[in-house]
Protein backbone atom coordinates (compact mmCIF):
# COMPACT_ATOMS: atom_id res chain seq x y z
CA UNK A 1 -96.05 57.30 -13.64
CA UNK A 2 -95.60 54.83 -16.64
CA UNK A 3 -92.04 55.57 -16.81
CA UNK A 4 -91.64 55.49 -13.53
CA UNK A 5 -92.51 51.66 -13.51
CA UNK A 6 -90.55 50.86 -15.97
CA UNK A 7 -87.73 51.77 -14.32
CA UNK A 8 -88.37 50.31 -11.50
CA UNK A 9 -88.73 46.78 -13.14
CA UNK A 10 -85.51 47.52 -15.08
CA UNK A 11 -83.58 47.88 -12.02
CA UNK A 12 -85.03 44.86 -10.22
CA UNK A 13 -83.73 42.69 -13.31
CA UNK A 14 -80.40 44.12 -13.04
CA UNK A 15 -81.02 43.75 -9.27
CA UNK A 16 -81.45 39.76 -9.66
CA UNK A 17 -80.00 38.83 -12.80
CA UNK A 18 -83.17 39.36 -14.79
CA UNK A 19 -84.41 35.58 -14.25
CA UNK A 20 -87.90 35.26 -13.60
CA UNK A 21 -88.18 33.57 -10.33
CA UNK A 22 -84.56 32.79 -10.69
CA UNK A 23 -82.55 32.88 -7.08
CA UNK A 24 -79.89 35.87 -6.95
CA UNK A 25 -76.54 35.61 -7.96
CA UNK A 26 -73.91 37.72 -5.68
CA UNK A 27 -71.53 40.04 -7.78
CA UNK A 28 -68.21 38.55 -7.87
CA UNK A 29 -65.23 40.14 -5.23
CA UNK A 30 -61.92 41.29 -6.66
CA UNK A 31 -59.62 42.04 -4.80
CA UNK A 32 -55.42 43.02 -5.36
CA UNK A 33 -53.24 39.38 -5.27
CA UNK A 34 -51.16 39.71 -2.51
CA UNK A 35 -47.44 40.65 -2.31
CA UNK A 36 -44.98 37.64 -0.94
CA UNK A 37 -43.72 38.75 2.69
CA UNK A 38 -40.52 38.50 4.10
CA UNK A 39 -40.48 36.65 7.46
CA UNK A 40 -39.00 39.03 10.13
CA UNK A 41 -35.40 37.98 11.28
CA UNK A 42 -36.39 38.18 14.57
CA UNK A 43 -39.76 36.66 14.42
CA UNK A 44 -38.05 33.55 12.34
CA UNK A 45 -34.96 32.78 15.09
CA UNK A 46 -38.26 32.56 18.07
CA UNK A 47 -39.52 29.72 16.36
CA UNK A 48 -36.87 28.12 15.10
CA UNK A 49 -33.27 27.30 16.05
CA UNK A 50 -30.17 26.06 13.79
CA UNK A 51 -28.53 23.11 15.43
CA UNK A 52 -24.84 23.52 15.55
CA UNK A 53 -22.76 20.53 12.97
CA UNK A 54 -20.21 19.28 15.77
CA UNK A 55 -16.49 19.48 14.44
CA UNK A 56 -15.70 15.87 13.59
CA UNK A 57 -12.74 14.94 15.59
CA UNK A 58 -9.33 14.58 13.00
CA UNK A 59 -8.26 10.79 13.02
CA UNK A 60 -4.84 10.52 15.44
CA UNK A 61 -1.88 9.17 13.40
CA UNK A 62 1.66 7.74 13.70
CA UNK A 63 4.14 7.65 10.73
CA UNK A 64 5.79 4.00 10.99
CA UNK A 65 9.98 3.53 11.11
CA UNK A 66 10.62 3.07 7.06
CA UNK A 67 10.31 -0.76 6.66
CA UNK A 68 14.25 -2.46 6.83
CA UNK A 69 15.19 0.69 9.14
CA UNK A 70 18.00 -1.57 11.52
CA UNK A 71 17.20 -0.13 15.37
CA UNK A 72 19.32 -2.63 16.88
CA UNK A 73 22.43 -4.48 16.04
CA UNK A 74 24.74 -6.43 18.68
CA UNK A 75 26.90 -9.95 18.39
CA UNK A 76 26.17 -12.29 21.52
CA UNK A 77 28.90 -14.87 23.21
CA UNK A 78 27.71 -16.32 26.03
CA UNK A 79 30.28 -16.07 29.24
CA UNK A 80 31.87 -19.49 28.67
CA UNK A 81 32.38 -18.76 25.09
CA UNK A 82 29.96 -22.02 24.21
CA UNK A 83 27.33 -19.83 22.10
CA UNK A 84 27.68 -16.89 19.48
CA UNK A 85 25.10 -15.21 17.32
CA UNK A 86 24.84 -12.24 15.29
CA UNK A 87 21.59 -10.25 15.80
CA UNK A 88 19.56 -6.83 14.47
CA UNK A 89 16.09 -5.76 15.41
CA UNK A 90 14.54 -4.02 11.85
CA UNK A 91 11.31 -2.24 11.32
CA UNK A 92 8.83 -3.87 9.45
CA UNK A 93 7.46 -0.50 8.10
CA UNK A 94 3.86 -1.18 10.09
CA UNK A 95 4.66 -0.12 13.51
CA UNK A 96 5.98 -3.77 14.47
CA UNK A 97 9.70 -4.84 14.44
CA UNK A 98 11.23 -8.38 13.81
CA UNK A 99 14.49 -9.84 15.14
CA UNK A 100 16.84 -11.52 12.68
CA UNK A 101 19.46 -14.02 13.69
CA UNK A 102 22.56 -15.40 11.37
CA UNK A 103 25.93 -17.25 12.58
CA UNK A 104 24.53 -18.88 15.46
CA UNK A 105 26.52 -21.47 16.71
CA UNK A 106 26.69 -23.78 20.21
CA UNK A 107 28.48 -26.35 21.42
CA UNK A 108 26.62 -26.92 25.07
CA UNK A 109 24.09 -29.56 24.57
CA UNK A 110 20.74 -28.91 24.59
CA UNK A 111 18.77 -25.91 22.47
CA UNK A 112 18.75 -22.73 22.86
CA UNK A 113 16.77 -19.86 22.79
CA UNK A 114 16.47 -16.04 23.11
CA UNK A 115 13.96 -13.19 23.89
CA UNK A 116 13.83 -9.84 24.87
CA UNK A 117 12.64 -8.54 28.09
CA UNK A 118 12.47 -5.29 30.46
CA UNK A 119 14.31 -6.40 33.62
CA UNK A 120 17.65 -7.99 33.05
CA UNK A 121 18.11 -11.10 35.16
CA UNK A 122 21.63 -12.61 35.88
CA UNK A 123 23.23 -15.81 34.21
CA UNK A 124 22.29 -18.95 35.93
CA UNK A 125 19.01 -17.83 37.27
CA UNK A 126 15.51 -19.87 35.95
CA UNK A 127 13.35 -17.77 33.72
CA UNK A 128 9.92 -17.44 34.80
CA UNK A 129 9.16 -14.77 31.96
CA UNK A 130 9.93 -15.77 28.21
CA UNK A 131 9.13 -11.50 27.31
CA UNK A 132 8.85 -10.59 23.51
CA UNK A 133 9.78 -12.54 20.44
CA UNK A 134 10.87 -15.75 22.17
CA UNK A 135 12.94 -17.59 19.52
CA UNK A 136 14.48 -20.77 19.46
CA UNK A 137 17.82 -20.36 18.05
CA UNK A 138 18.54 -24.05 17.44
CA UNK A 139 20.48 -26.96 19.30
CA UNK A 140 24.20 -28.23 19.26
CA UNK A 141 26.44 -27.20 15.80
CA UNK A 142 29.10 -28.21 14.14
CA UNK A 143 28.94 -25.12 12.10
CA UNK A 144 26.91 -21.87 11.73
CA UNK A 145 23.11 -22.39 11.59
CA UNK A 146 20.66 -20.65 8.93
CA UNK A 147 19.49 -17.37 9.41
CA UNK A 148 16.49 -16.74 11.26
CA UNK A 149 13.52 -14.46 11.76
CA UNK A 150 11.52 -13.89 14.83
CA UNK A 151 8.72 -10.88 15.32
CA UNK A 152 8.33 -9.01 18.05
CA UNK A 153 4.73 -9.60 18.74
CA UNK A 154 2.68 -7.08 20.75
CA UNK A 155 6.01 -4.81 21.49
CA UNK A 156 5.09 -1.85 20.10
CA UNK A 157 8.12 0.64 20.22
CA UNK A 158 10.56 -1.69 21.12
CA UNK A 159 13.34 0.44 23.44
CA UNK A 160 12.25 -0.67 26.61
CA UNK A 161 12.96 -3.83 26.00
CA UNK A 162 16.63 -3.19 27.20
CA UNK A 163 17.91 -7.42 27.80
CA UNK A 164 18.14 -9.80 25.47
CA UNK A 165 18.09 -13.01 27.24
CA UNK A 166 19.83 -16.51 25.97
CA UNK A 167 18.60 -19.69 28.04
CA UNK A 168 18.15 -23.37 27.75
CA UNK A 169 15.42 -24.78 25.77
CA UNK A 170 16.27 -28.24 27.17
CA UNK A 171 13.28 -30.52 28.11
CA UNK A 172 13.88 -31.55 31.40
CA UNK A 173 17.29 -31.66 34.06
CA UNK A 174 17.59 -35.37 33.31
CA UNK A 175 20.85 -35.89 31.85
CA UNK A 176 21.88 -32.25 31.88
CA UNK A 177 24.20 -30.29 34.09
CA UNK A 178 22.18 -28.26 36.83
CA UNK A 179 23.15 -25.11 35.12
CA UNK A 180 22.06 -26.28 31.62
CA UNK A 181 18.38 -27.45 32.70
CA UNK A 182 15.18 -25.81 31.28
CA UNK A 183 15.13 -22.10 31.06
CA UNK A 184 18.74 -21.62 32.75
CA UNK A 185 20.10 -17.98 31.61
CA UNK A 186 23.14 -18.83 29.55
CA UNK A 187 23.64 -15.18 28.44
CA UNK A 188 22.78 -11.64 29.46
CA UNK A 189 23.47 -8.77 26.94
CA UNK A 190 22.46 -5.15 27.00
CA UNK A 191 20.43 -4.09 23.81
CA UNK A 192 20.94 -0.56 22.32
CA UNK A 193 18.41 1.08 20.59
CA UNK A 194 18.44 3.44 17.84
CA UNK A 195 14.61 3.61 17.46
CA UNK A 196 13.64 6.63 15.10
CA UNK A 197 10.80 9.25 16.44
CA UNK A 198 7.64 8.54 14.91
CA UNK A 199 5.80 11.55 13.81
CA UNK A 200 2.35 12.17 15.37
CA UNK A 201 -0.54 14.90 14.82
CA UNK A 202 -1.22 14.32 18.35
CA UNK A 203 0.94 17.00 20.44
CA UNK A 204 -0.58 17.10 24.20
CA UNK A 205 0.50 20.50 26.21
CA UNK A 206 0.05 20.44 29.49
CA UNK A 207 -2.14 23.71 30.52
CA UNK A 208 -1.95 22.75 34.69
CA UNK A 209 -3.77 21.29 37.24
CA UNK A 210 -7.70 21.69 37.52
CA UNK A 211 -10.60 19.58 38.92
CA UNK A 212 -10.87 16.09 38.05
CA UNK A 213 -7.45 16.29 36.31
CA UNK A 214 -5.57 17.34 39.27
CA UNK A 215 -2.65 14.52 38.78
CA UNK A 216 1.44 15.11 37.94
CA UNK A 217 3.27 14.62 34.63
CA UNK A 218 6.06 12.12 35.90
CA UNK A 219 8.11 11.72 32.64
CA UNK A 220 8.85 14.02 29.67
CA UNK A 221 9.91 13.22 26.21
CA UNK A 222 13.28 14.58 25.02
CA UNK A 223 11.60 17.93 23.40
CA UNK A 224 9.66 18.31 26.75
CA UNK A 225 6.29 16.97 26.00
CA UNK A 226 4.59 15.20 28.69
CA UNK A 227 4.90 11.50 28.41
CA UNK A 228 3.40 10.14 31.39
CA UNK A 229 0.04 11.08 33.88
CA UNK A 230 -0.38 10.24 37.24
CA UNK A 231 -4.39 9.96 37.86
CA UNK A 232 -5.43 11.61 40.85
CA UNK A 233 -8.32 10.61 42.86
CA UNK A 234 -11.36 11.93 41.46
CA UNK A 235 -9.71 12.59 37.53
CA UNK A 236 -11.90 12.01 34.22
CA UNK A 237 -10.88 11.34 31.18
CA UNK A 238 -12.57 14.08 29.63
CA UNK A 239 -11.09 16.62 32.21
CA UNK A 240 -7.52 15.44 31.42
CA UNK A 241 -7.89 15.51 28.31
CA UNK A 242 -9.04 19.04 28.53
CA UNK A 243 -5.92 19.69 30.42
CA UNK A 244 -3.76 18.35 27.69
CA UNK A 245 -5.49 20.05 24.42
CA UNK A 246 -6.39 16.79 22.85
CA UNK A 247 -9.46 15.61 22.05
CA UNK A 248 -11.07 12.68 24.63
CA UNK A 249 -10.72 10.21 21.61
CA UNK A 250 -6.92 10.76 21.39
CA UNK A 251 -6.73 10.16 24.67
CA UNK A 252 -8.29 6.81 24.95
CA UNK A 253 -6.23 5.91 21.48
CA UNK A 254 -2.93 6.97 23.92
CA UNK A 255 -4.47 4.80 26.49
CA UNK A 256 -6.05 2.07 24.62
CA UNK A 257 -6.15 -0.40 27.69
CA UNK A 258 -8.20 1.63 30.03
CA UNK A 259 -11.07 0.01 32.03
CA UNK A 260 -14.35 0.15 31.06
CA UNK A 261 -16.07 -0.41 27.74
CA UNK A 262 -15.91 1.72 24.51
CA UNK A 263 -17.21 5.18 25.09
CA UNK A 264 -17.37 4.48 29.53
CA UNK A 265 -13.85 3.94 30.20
CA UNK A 266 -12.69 5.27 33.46
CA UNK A 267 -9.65 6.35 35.20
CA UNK A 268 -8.10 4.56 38.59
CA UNK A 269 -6.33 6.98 41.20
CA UNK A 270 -2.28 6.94 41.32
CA UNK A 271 -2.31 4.25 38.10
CA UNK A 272 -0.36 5.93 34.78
CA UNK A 273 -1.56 7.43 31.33
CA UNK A 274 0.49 7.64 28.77
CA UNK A 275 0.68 10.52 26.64
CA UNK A 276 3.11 10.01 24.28
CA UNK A 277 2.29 8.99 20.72
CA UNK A 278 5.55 6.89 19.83
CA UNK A 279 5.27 5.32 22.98
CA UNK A 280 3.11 2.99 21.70
């Protein structure tokens, strides 16, 4: 029975860490350190979604006429033989064009000027509209005046500008003949433009009608492109350019005096877009 006892009190001291009236200690847990998991495919994509990078949209460009490149080139004499001047429209290699003018002469007296304009009028009427690159070309000489230089502000491609105009600077009709007062045509003359295609990265193809771009193509370039739009009632800008293959933004840089602010411009039925890059 001894030994029993013994044992007994052995076991209790194993039991309770063997303290005398110390408090028990729990036996420390092991346990295997867990393997790294893979995240299901499946179970990933239903939390969490990748947000698609939008394509940015490529800048639109237009390769200027080679600066000094001569588009036009004509000598003027007005009908009575009174006025002569040499004259050639060159590109200024940045998309503008400038007008230079050498052996002017004139014997009616009072100045004279020229400009360029879309709708020819006929010698002897007033001029209401002084167009692009009004000049003044100089008053009475006894011989040729000095070169000079006008730009052709705000044309753009120049070709439709198909008069050049010559008229009478003069003040006022006191002391001048009737046909020699203020802004009398002198001089009507034809211009002929050789006016170099621009290359473009912007190339609209027309794919056909649809809703909200439901309009005609009314002009064609000489390869066939579409030049010109006729809105129809109830067109977007968004739809026709949809119709065309061209981003929206190209079509507002075609277009760049559409109502509207930036980013809320808007389309008017029966009005014109253009959709030809050397147009502008």
């Amino acid at each position: 029975m001894a030994a029993v006892a013994v044992v007994s009190v052995l076991a209790g001291c194993a039991l309770f860490g063997g303290g005398g009236g110390g408090k028990p200690v729990a036996a420390p847990t092991h346990s295997r350190t867990p393997k790294p998991t893979t995240t299901p495919v499946a179970e990933d994509r239903s939390y969490a979604t990748a947000t698609p990078t939008p394509t940015p949209v490529p800048v639109p460009t237009l390769t200027p006429v080679p600066a000094g490149t001569v588009v036009a080139e004509a000598s003027v004499a007005s009908p009575k033989g009174s006025i002569h001047f040499h004259y050639r429209v060159v590109s200024n290699g940045d998309n503008t064009y400038s007008a230079q003018y050498s052996n002017f002469t004139s014997t009616v007296p009072v100045p004279v000027s020229v400009t360029f304009i879309d709708i020819a009028p006929n010698v002897g009427d007033g001029l209401t509209y002084h167009g692009i690159g009004d000049h003044l070309l100089g008053g009475p000489t006894s011989s040729a005046a000095a070169a000079s230089t006008a730009v052709l502000t705000g044309a753009g491609q120049p070709s439709y500008l198909g008069t050049l105009v010559t008229y009478s600077s003069a003040a006022s009709f006191d002391g001048v003949p009737q046909e020699l007062g203020p802004n009398k045509v002198l001089a009507v003359d034809k211009v002929r433009w050789s006016v170099p295609v621009r290359p473009s990265n912007v190339h609209p193809v027309d794919s056909g009608a649809r809703t909200n771009a439901a309009g005609a193509v009314t002009a064609t370039t000489a390869s066939g492109a579409p030049r010109r739009y006729e809105v129809a009632e109830g067109d977007t800008t968004q739809a026709v350019a949809d119709r065309f293959g061209i981003p929206v933004e190209w079509l507002l840089w075609l277009n760049p005096d559409l109502p509207g602010g930036p980013g809320s411009q808007y389309l008017y039925a029966s009005t014109a877009l253009n959709l030809d890059p050397d147009s502008l």
